[in-house]
C-alpha atoms as a PDB file:
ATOM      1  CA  UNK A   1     -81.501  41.624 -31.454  1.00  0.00           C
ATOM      2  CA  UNK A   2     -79.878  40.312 -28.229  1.00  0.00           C
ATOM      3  CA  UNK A   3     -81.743  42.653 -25.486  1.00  0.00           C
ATOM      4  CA  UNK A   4     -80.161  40.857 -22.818  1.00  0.00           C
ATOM      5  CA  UNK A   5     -76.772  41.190 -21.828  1.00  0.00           C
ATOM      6  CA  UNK A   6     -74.735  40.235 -18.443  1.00  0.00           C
ATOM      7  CA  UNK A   7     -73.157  42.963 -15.818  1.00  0.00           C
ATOM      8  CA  UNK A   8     -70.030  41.720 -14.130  1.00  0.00           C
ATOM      9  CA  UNK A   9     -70.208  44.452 -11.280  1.00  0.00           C
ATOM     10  CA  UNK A  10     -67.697  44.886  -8.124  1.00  0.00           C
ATOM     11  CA  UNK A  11     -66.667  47.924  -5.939  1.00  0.00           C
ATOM     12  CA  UNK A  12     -63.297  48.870  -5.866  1.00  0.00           C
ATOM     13  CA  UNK A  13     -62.857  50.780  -2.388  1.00  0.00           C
ATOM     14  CA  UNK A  14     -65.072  53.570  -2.931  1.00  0.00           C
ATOM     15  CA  UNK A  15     -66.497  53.530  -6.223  1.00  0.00           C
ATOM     16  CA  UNK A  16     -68.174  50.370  -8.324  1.00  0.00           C
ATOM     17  CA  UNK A  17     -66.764  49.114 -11.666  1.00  0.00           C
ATOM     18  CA  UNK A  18     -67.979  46.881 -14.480  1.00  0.00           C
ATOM     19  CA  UNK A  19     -67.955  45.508 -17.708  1.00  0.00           C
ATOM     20  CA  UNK A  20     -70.187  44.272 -19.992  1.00  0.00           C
ATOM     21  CA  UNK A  21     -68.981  40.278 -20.480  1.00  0.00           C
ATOM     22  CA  UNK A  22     -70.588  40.160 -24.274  1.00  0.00           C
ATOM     23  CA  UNK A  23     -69.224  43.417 -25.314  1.00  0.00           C
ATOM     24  CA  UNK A  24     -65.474  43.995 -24.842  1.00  0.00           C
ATOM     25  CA  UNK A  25     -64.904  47.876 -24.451  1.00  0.00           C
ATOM     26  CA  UNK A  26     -68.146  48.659 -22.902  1.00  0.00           C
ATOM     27  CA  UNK A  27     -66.841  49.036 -19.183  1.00  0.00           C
ATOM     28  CA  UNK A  28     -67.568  52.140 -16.738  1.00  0.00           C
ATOM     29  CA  UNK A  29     -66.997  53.276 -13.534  1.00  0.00           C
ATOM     30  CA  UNK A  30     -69.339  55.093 -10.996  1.00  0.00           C
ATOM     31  CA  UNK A  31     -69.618  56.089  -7.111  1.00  0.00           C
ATOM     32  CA  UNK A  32     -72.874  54.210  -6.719  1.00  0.00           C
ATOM     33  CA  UNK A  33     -74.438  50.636  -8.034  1.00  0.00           C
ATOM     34  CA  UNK A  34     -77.229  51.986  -9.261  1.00  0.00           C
ATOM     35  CA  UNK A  35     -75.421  54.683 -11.278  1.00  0.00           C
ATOM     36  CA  UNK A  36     -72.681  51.836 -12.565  1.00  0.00           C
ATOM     37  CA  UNK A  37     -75.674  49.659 -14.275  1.00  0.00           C
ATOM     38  CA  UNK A  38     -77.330  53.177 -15.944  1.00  0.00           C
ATOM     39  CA  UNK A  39     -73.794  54.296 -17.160  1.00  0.00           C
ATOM     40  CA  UNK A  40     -73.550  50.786 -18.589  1.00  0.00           C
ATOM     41  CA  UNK A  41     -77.024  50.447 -20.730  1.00  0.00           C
ATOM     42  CA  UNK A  42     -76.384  53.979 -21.403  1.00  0.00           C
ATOM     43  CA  UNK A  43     -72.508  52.997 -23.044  1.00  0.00           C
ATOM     44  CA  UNK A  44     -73.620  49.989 -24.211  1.00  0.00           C
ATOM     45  CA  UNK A  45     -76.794  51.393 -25.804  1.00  0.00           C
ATOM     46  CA  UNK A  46     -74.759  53.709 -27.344  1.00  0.00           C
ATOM     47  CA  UNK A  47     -71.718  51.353 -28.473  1.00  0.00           C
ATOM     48  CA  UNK A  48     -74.420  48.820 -30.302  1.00  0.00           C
ATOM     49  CA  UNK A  49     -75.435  51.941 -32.479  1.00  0.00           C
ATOM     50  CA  UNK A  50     -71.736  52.950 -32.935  1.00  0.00           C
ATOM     51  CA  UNK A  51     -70.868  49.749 -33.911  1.00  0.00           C
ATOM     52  CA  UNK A  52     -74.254  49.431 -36.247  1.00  0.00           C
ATOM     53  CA  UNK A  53     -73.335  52.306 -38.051  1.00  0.00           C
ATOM     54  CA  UNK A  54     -70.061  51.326 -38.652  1.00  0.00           C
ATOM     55  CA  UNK A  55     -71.397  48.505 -40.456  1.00  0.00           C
ATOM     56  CA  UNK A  56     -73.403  50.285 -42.589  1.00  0.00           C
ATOM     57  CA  UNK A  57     -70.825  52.579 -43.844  1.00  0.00           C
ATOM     58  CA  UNK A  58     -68.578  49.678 -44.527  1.00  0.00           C
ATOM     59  CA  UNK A  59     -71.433  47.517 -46.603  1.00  0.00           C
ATOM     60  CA  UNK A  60     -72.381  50.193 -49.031  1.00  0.00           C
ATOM     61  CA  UNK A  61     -74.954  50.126 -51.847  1.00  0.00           C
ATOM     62  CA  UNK A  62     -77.217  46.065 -52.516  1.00  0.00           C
ATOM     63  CA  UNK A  63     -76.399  44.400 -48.814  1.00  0.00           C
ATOM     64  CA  UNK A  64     -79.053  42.433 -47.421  1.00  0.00           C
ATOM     65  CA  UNK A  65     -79.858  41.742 -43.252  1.00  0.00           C
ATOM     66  CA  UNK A  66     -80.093  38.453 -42.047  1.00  0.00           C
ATOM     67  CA  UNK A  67     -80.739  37.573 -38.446  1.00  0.00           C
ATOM     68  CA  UNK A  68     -78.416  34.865 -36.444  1.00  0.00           C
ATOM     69  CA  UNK A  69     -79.727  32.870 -33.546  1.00  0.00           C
ATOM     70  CA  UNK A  70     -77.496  31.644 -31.097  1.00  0.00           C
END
């Protein structure tokens, strides 16, 4: 799995906002930097397992897992 993904980060008067560019929906908003990049490899930790079991409900029963290199 990917474990590298890219921050686009900016502050917006007084508070920082970003995004994560590979992972539409995964954006947050905090009053520090530091906090911004926890909050988002805390959302997008948690949106990869979301999204992973999401997928599992939807294979069901005799699926196999095959990994894809970009």
């Amino acid at each position: 799995m990917n474990t590298e993904y890219t921050a686009m980060v900016k502050q917006e008067g007084d508070c920082w906002i970003g995004w994560i560019e590979e992972f539409p929906g995964v954006n947050c908003q905090e009053d520090t930097r530091e906090e911004l990049m926890e909050s988002l490899r805390v959302t997008l930790k948690e949106s990869l397992e979301f999204n992973r079991q999401d997928a599992l409900a939807a294979v069901g029963a005799g699926y196999a897992e095959e990994k894809i290199a970009l």
